[in-house]
N, C-alpha and C. Protein backbone atom coordinates (compact mmCIF):
# COMPACT_ATOMS: atom_id res chain seq x y z
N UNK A 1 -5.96 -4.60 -8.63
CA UNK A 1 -5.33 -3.65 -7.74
C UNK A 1 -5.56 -4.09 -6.30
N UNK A 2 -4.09 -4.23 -5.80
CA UNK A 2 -4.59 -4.73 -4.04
C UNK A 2 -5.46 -3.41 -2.92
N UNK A 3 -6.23 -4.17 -1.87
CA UNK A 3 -6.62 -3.52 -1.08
C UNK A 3 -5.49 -1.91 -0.49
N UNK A 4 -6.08 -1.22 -0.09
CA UNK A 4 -4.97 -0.53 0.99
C UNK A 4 -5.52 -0.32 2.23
N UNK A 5 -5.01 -0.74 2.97
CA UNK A 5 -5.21 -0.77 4.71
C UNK A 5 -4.45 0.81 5.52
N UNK A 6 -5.35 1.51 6.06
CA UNK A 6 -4.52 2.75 6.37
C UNK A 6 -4.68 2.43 8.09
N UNK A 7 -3.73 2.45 8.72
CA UNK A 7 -3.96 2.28 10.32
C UNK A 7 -3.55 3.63 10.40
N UNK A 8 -4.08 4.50 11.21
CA UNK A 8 -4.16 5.73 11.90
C UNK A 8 -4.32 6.23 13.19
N UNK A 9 -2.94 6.74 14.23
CA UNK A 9 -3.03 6.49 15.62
C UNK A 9 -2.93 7.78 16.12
N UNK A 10 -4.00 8.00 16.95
CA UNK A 10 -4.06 9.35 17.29
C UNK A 10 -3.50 9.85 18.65
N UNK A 11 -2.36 9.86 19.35
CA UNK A 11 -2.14 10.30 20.79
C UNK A 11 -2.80 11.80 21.05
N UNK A 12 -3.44 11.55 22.02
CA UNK A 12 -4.65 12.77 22.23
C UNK A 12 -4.13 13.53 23.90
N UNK A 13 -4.18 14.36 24.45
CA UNK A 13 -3.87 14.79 25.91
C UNK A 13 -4.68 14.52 26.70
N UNK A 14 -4.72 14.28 27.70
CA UNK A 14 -6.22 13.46 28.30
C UNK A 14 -7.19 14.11 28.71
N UNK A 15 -6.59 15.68 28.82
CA UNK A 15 -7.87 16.53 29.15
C UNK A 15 -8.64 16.77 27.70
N UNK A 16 -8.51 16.78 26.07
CA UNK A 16 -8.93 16.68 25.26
C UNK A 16 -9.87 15.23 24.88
N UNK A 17 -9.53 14.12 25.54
CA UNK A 17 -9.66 13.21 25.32
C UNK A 17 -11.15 12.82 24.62
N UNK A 18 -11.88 13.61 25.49
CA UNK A 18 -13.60 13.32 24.86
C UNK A 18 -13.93 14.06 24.09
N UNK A 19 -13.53 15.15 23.64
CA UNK A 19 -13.05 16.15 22.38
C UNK A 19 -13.04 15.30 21.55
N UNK A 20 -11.97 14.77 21.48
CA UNK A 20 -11.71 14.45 19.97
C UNK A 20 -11.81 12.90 19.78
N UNK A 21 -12.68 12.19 20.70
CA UNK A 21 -13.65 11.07 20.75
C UNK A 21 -14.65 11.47 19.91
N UNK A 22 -15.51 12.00 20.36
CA UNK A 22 -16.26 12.35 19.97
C UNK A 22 -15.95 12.84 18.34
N UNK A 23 -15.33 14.20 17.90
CA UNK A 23 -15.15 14.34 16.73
C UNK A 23 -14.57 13.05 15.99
N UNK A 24 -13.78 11.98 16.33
CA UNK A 24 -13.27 10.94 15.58
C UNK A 24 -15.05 9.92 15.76
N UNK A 25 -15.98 9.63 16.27
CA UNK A 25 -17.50 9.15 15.93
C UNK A 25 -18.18 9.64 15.11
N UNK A 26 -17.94 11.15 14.96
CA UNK A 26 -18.59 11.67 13.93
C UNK A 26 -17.81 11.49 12.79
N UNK A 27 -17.21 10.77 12.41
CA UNK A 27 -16.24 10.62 11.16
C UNK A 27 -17.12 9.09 10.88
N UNK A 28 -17.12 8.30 11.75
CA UNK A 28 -17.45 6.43 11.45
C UNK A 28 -19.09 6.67 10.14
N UNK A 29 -20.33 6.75 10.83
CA UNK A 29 -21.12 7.05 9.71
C UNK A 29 -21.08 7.44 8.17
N UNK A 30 -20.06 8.35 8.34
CA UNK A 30 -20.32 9.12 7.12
C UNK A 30 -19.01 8.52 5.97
N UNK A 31 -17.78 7.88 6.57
CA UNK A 31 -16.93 7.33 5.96
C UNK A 31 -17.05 6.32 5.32
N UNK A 32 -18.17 5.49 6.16
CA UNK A 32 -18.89 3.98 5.91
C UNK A 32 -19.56 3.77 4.54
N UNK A 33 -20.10 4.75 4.29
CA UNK A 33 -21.17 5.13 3.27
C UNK A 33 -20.11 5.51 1.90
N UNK A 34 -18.57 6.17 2.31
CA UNK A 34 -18.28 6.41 0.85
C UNK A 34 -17.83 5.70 0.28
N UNK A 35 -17.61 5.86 -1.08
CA UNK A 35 -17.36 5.05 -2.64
C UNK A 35 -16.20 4.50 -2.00
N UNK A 36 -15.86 3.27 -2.04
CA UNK A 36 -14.29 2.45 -1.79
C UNK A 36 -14.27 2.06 -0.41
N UNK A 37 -14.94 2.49 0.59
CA UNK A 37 -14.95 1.93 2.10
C UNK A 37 -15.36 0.52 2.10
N UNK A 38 -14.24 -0.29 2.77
CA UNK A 38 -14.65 -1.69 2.93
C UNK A 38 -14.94 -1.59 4.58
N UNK A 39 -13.92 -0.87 5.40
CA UNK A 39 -14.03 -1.22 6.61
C UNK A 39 -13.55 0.21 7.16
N UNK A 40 -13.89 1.09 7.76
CA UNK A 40 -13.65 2.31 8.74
C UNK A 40 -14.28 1.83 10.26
N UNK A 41 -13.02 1.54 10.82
CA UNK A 41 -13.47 0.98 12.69
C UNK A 41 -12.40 2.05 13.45
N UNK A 42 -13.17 2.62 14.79
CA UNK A 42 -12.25 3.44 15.34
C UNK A 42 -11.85 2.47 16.68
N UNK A 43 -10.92 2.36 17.29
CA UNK A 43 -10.46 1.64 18.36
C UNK A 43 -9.80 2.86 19.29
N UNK A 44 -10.11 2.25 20.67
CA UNK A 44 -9.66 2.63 22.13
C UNK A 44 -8.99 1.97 22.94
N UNK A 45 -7.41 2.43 22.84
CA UNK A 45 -6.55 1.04 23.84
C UNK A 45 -7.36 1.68 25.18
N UNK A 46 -7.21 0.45 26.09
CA UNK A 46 -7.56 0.00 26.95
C UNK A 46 -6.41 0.48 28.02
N UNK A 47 -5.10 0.74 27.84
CA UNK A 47 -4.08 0.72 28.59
C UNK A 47 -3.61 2.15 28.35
N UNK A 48 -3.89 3.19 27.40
CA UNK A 48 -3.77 4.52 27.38
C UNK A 48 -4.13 5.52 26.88
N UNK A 49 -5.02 6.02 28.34
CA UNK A 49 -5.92 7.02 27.82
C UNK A 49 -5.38 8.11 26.72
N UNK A 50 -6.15 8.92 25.64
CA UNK A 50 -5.80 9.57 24.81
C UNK A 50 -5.47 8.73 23.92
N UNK A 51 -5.26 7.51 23.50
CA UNK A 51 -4.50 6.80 22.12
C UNK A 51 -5.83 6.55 21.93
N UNK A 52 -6.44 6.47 20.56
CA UNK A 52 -7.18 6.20 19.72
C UNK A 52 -6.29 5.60 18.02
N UNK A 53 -6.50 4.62 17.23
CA UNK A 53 -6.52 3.95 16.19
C UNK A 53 -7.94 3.54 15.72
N UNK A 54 -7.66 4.12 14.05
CA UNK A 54 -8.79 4.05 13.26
C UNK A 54 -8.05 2.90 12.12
N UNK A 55 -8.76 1.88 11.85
CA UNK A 55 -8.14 0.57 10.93
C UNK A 55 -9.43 1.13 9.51
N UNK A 56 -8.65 1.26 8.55
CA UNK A 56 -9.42 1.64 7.54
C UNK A 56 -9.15 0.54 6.15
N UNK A 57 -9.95 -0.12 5.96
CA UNK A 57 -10.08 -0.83 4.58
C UNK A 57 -10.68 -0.28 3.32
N UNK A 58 -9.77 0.18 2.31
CA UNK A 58 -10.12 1.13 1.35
C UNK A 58 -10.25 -0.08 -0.33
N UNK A 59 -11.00 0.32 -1.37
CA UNK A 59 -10.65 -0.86 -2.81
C UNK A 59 -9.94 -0.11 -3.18
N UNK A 60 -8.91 1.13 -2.47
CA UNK A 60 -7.75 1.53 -3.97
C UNK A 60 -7.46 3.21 -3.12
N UNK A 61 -6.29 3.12 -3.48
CA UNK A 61 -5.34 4.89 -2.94
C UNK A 61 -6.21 5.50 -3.17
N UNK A 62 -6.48 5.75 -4.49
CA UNK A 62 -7.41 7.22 -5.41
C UNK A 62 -8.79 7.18 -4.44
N UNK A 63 -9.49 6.05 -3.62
CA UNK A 63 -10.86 6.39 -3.84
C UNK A 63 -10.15 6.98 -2.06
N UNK A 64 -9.72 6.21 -1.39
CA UNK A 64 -8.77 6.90 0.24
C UNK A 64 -8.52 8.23 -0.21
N UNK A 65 -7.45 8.44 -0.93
CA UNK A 65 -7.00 9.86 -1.68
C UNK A 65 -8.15 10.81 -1.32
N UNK A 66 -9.26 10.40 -2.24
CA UNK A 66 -10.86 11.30 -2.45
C UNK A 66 -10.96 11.08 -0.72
N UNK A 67 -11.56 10.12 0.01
CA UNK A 67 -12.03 10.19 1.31
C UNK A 67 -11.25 11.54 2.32
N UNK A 68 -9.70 11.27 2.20
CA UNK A 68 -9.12 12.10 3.15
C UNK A 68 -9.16 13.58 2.75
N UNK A 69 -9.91 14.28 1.35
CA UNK A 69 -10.31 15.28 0.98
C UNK A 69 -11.77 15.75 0.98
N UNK A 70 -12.43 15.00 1.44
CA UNK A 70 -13.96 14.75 2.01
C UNK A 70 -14.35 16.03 2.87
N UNK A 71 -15.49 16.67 2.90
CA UNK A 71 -16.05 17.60 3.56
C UNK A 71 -15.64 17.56 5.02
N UNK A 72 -16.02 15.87 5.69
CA UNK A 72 -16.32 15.56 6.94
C UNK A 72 -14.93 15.52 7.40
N UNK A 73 -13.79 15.39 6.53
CA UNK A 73 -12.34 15.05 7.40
C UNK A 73 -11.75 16.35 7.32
N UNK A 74 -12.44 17.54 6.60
CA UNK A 74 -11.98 19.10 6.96
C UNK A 74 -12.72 19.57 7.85
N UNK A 75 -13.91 18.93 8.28
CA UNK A 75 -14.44 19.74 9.67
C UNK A 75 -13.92 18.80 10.58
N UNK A 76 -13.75 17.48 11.16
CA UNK A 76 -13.11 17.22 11.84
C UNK A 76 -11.42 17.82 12.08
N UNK A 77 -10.48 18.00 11.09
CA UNK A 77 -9.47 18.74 11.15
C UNK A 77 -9.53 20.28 11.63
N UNK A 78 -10.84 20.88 11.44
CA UNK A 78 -10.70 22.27 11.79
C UNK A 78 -11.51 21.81 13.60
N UNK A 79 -12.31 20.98 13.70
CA UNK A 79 -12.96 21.07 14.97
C UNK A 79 -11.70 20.48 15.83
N UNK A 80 -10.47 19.91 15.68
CA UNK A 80 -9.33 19.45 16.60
C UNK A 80 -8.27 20.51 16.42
N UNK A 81 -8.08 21.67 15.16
CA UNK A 81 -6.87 22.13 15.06
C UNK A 81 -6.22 22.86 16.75
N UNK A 82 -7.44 23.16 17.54
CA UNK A 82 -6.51 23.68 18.80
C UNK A 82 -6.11 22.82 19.50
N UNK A 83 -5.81 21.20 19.29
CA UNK A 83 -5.49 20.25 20.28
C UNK A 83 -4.32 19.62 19.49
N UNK A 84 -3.72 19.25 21.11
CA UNK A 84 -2.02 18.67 20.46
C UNK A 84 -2.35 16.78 19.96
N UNK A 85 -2.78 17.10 19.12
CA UNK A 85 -2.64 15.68 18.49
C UNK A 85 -1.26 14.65 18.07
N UNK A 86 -0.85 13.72 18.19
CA UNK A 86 0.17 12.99 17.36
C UNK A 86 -0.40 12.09 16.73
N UNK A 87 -0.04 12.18 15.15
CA UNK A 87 -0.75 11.30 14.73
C UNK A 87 0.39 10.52 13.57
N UNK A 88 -0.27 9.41 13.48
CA UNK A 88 0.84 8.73 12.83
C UNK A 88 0.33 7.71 11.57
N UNK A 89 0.61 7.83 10.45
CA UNK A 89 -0.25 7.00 9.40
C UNK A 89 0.00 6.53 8.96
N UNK A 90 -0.47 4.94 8.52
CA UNK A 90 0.54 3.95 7.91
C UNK A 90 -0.44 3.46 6.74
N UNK A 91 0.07 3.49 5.86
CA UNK A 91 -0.50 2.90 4.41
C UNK A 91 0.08 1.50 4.04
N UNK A 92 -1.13 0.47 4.20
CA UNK A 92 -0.43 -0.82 4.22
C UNK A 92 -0.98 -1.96 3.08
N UNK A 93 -0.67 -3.17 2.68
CA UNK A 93 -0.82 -3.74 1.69
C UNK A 93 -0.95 -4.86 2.48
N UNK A 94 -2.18 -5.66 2.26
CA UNK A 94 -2.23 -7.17 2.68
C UNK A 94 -1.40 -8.15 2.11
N UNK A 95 -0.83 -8.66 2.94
CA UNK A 95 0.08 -10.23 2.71
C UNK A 95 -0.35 -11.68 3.17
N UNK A 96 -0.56 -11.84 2.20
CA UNK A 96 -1.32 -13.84 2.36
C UNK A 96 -0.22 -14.28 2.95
């Protein structure tokens, strides 16, 4: 079964910005540690404030599936629900 690569881009408002910095750090630890995580890295463009991307390396949908139903990604979802987030998610497959 191939890898799945989930890139995840968060446009944030800039007065929220350290808001939901912060709540997206408290996600890295605890994602690292679960069953199927190869790689959970959060990134900060450099060129616009509020965009955040999280590059996630998962061994398989089902065990991602389980992660994005995880304790820690319903308190992060309830600790951002008053902020205008855009978020955009791409489920991807490595190509040699």
């Amino acid at each position: 079964m191939p890898l799945l690569t989930v890139v995840a881009n968060f446009q944030v408002p800039s007065d929220q910005t350290d808001h939901v910095k912060t709540e997206l750090e408290k996600l890295l630890p605890i994602s690292r540690r679960e069953d199927g995580c190869i790689q959970y890295d959060l990134h900060e463009n450099l060129n616009d404030d509020g965009h955040f991307l999280l590059y996630e390396t998962w061994e398989s949908r089902a065990l991602w599936e389980r992660h994005a139903k995880a304790p820690h990604i319903s308190a992060f979802l309830k600790a951002t629900k008053d902020v205008d987030v855009e978020l955009t998610v791409h489920q991807m497959k490595h190509v040699d």
